[in-house]
Protein backbone atom coordinates (compact mmCIF):
# COMPACT_ATOMS: atom_id res chain seq x y z
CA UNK A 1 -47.97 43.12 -74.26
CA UNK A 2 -44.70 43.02 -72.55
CA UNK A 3 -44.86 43.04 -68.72
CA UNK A 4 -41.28 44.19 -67.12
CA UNK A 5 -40.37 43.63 -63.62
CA UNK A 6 -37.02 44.86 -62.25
CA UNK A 7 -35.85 43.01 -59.70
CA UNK A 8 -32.33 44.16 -57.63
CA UNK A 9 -30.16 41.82 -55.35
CA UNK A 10 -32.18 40.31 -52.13
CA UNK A 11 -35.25 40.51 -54.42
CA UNK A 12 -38.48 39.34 -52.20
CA UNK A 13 -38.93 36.25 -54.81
CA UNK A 14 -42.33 36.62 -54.29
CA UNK A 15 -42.89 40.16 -55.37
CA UNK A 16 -41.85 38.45 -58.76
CA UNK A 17 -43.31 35.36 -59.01
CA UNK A 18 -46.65 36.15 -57.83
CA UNK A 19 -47.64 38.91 -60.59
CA UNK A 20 -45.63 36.92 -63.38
CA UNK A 21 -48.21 34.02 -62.39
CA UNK A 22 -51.49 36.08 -62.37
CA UNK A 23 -49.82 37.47 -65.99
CA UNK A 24 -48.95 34.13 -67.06
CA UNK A 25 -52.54 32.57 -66.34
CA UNK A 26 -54.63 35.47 -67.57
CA UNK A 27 -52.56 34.81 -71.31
CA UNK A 28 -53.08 30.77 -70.75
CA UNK A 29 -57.06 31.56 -69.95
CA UNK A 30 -57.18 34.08 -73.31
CA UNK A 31 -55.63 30.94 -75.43
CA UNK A 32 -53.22 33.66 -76.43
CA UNK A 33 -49.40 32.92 -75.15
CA UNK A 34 -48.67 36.40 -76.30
CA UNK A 35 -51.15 38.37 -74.39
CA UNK A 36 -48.65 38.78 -71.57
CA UNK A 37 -44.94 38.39 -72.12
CA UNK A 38 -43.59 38.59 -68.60
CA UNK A 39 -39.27 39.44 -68.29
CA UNK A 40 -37.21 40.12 -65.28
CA UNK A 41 -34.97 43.19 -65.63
CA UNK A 42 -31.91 43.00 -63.05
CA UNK A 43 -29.55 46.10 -61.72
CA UNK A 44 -26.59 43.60 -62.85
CA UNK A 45 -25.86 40.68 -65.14
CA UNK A 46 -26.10 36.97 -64.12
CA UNK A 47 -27.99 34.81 -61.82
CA UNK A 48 -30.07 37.24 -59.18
CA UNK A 49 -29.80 35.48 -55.50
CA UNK A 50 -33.34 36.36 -54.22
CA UNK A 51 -33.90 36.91 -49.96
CA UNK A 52 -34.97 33.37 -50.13
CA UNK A 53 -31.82 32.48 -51.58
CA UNK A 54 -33.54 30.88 -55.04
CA UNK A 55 -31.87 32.36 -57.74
CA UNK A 56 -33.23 34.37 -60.82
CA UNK A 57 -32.32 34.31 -64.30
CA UNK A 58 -32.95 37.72 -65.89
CA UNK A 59 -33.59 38.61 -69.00
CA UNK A 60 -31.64 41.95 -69.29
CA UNK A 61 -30.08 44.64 -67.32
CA UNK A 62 -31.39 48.07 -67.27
CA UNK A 63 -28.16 49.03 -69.41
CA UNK A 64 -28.72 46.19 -71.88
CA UNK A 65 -32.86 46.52 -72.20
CA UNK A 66 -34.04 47.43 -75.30
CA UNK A 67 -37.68 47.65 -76.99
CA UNK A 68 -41.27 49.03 -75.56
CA UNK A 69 -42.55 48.03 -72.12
CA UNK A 70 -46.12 48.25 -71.70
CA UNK A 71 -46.20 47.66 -67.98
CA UNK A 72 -43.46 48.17 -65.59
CA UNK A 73 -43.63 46.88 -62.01
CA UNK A 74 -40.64 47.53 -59.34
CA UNK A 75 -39.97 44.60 -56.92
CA UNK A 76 -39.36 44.87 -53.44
CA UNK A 77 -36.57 43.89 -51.09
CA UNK A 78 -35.06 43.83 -48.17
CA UNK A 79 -31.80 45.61 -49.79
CA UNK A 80 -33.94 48.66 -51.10
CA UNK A 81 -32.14 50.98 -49.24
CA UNK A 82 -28.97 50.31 -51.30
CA UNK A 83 -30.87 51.18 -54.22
CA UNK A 84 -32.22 54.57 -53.70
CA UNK A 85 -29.67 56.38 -54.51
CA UNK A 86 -28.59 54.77 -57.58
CA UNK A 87 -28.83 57.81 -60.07
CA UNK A 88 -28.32 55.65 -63.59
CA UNK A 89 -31.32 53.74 -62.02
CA UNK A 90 -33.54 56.89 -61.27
CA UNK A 91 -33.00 58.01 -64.68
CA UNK A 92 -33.75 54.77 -66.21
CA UNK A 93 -36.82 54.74 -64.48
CA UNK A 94 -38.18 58.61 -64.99
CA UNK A 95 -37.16 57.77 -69.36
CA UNK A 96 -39.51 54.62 -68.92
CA UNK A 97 -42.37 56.03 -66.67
CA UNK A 98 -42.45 58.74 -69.70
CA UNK A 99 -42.86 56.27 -72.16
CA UNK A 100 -44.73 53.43 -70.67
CA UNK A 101 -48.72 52.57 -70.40
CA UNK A 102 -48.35 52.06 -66.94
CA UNK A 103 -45.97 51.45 -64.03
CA UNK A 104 -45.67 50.71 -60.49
CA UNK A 105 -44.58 48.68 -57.26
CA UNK A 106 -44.88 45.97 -55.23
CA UNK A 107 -43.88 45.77 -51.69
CA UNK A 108 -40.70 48.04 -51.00
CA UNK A 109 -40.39 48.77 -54.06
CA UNK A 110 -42.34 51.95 -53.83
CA UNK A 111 -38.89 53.39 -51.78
CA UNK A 112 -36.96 53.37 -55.34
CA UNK A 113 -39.79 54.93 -57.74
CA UNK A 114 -40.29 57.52 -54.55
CA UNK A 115 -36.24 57.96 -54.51
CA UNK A 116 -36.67 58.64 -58.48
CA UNK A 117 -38.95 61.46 -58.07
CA UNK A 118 -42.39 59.17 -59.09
CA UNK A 119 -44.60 59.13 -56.50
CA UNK A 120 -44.67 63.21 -55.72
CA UNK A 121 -48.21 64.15 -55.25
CA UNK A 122 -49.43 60.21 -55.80
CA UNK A 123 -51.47 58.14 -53.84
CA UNK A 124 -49.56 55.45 -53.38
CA UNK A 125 -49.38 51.95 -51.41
CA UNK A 126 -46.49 49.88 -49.24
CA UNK A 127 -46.09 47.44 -46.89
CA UNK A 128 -48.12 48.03 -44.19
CA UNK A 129 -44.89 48.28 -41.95
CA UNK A 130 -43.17 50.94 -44.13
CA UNK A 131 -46.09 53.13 -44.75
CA UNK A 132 -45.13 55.40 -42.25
CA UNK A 133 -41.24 55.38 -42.89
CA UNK A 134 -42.11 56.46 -46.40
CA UNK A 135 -44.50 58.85 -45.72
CA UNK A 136 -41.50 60.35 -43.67
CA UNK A 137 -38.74 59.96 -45.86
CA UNK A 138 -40.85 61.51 -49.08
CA UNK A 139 -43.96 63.82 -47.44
CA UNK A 140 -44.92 64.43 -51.23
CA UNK A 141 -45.97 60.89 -51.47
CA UNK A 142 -49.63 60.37 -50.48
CA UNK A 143 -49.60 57.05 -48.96
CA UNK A 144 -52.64 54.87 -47.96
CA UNK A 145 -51.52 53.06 -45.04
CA UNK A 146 -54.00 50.72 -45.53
CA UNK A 147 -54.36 50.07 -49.06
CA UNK A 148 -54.04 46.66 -50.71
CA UNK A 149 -53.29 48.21 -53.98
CA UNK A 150 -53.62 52.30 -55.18
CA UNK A 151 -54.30 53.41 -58.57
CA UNK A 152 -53.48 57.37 -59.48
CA UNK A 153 -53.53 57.20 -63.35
CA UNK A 154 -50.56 55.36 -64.86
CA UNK A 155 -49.30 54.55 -61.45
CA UNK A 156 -49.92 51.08 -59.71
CA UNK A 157 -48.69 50.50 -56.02
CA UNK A 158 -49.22 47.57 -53.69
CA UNK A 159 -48.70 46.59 -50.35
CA UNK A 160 -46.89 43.81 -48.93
CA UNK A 161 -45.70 41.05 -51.04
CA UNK A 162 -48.60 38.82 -51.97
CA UNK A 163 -50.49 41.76 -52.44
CA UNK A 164 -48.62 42.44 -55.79
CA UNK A 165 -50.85 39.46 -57.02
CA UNK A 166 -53.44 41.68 -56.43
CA UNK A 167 -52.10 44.23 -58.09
CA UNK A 168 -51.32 42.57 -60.91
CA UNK A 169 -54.85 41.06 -61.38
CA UNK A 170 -56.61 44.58 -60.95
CA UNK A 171 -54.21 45.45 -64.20
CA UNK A 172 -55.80 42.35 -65.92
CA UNK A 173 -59.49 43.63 -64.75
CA UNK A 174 -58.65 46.42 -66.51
CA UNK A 175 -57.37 45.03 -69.47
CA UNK A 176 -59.53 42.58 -70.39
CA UNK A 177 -62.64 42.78 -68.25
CA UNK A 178 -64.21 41.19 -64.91
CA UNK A 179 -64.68 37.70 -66.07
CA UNK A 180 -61.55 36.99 -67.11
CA UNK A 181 -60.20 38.20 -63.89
CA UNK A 182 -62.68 36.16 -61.89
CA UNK A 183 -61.30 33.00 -63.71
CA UNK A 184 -57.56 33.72 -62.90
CA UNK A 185 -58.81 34.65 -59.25
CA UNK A 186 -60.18 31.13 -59.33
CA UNK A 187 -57.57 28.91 -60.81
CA UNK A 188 -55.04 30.88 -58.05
CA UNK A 189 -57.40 30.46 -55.19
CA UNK A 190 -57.24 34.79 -54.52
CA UNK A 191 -60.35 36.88 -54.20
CA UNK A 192 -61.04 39.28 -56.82
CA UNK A 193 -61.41 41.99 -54.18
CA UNK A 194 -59.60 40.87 -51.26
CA UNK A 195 -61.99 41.67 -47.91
CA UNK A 196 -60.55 44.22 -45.71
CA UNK A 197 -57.01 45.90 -45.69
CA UNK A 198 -53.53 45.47 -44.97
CA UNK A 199 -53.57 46.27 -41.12
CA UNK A 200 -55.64 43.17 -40.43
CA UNK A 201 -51.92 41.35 -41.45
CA UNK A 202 -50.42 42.93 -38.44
CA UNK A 203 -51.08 42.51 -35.16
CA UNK A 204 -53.89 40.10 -35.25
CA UNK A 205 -51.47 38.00 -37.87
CA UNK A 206 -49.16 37.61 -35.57
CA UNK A 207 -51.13 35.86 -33.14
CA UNK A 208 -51.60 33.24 -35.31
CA UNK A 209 -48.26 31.75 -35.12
CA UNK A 210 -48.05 30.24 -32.04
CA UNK A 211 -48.90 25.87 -32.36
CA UNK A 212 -49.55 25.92 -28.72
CA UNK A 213 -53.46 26.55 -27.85
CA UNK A 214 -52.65 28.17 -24.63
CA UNK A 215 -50.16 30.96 -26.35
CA UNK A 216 -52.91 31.71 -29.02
CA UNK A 217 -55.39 31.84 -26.32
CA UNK A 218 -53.40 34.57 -24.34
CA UNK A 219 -52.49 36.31 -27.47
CA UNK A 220 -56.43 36.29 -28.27
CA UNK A 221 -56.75 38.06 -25.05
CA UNK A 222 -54.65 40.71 -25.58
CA UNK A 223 -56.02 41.56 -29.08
CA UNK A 224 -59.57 41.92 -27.25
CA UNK A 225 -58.98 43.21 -23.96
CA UNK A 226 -56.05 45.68 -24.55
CA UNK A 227 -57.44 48.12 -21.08
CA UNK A 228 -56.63 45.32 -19.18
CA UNK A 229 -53.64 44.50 -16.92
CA UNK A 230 -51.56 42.67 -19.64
CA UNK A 231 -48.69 42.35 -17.57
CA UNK A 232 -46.26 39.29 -17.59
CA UNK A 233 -47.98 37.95 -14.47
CA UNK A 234 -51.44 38.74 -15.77
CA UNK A 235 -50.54 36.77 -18.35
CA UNK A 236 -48.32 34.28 -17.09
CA UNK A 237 -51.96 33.57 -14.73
CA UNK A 238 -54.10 33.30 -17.71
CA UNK A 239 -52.18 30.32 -19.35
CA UNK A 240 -51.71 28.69 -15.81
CA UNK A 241 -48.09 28.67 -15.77
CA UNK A 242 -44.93 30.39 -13.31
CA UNK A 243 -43.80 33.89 -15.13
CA UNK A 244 -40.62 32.46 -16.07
CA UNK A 245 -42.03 29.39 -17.80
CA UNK A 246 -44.64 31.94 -19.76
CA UNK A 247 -42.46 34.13 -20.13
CA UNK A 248 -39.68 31.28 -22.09
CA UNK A 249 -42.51 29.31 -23.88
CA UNK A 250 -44.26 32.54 -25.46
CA UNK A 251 -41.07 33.54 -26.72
CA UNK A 252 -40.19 30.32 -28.02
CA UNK A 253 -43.43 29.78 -29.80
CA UNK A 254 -43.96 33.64 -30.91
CA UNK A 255 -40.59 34.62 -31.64
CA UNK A 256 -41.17 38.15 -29.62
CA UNK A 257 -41.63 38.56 -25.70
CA UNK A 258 -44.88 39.07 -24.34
CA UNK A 259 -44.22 42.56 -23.50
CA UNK A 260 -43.56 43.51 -27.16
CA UNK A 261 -46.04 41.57 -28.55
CA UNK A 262 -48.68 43.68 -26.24
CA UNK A 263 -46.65 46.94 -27.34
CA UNK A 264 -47.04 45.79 -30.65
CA UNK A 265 -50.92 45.31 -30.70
CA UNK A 266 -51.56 48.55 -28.68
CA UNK A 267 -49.31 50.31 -31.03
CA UNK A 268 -51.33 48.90 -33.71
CA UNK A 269 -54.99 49.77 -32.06
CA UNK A 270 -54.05 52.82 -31.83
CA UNK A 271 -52.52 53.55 -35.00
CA UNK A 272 -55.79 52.95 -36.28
CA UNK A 273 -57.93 54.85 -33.60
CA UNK A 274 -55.69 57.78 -34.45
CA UNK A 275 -56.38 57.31 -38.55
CA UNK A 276 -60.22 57.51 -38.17
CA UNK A 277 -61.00 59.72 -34.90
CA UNK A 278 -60.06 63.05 -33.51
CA UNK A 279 -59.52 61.74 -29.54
CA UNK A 280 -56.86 63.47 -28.09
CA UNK A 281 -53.49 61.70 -27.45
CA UNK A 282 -54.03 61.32 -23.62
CA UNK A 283 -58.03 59.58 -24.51
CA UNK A 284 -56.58 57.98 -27.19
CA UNK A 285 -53.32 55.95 -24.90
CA UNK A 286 -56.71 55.33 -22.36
CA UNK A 287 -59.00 53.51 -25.30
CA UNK A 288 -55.45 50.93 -25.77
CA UNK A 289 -54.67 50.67 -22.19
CA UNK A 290 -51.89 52.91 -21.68
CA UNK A 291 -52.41 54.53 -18.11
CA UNK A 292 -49.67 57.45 -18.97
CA UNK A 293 -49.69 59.18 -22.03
CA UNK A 294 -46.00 60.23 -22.12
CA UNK A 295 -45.26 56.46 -22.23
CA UNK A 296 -47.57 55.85 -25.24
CA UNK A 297 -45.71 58.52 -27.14
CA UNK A 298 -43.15 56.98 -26.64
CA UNK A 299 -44.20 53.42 -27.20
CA UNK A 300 -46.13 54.93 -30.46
CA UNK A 301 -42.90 56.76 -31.69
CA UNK A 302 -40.54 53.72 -30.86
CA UNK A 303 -43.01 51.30 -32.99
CA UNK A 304 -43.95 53.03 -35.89
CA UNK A 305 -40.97 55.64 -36.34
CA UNK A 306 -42.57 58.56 -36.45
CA UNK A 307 -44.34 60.84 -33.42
CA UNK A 308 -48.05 60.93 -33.43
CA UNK A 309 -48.60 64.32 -34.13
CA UNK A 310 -46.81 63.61 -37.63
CA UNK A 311 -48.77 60.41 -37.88
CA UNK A 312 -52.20 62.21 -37.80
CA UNK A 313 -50.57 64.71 -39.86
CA UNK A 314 -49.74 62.18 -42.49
CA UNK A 315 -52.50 59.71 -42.65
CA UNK A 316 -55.93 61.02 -40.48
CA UNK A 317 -59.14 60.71 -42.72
């Protein structure tokens, strides 16, 4: 079956790559080469420079493709917004999504299939820091902010980047049955099911990055003691160095200051508090430490782009 993937300029290499391979090992374990026939379908002609700067060959353009698709998968990028309002594109994509098996996104590229008109009334799937800005920007669109990957009928959706592998090996679950799925799950080291969802990538991923003990250790703290004083002396205290020393080194090692990184997990704590309970806003800024509510509004609407009454509105279970 032919597997399409458009890609656009900026392309997020991996939103490519990493479904192609799950396609390409599934047809290798089968014995049949055929099985999955994998192209990449560009905007333009010519070599496609990918975010990562590796360049693409593609196969055709979406003015030059001819033939059936069987499964069509959008990549993201970090140019999407360019593409949205591309209207040759939108109708190539609403004549295809008529005709295909199946289609869907990975990553960003949920933006352009919502732009086209596709998602309306669909639960769908992003990257776990655009779920709200799409939920925004197309309130038709049912988004799961914490969804690995959403199926609603033809339509496949996926969060972040490597979870388009995902993706793509639920489509070959469904193709051709569990165990073949668990043996291209193997040979790529994956899960079948990956554990959990996309917010664990957030907040908590992010205090992995530091190399020095004593940075992961504060950044540890915060995660588990977000009531407490997590000021820059607080802090500072807790790895045993002056303020201005902490204050340099976290930086240096995190790539964010310590005040935004304890915005940033609050933010995120909260986010989910508000998905899963009814506390009000002024409990709900106590349970992540905030000692004024107007300032977690404000910290909540800064971060995640949207107020929390419209958050609740949008994604509360």
């Amino acid at each position: 079956m032919r597997v399409a993937i458009l890609a656009f300029p900026r392309v997020q290499l991996l939103d490519v790559a990493g479904p192609a391979d799950v396609f390409a090992e599934a047809a290798r374990q089968l014995g049949q080469p055929r099985a999955y026939q994998v192209q990449v379908i560009g905007t333009e002609t010519g070599l496609l420079k990918s975010s990562s700067g590796v360049r693409l060959a593609v196969d055709a353009t979406v003015g030059t493709h001819r033939g059936p698709i069987d499964t069509l998968l959008v990549a993201g990028s970090p140019g999407m917004d360019d593409m949205v309002g591309d209207a040759v594109l939108h109708n190539w994509l609403r004549r295809q999504s008529r005709t295909v098996r199946r289609y869907g996104s990975v990553c960003s590229g949920a933006f352009v299939l919502a732009s086209a008109g596709l998602l309306d009334g669909k639960r769908v799937a992003t990257h776990w820091n655009s779920t709200a800005r799409l939920a925004t920007a197309y309130p038709l669109a049912c988004v799961e902010p914490d969804a690995i990957y959403v199926k609603d009928g033809k339509l496949f959706t996926s969060a972040g980047v490597t979870a388009g592998m995902d993706l793509a090996l639920a489509m070959v679950e469904e193709d051709h049955g569990r165990e073949l799925a668990l043996r291209v799950a193997r040979e790529l080291v994956m899960f079948l099911k990956r554990p959990g969802g996309q917010s664990q990538f957030s907040a908590h991923l992010a205090a992995q990055t530091s190399e020095r003990s004593s940075m992961r250790q504060v950044q540890d703290h915060v995660l588990s003691h977000l009531k407490d004083d997590l000021s820059v002396p607080a802090l500072a205290a807790l790895a045993g160095m002056s303020e201005r020393s902490f204050a340099r080194v976290f930086r240096s090692e995190t790539g964010t200051t310590p005040a935004e990184f304890v915005e940033n997990a609050r933010i995120d704590a909260a986010r989910r508090l508000a998905e899963e309970s009814q506390l009000p806003a002024k409990r709900l800024a106590g349970e992540v430490g905030y000692a004024n509510v107007d300032g977690f509004r404000r910290a909540f609407g800064r971060r995640l782009g949207v107020s929390l009454v419209e958050y609740r509105r949008r994604f509360a279970k």
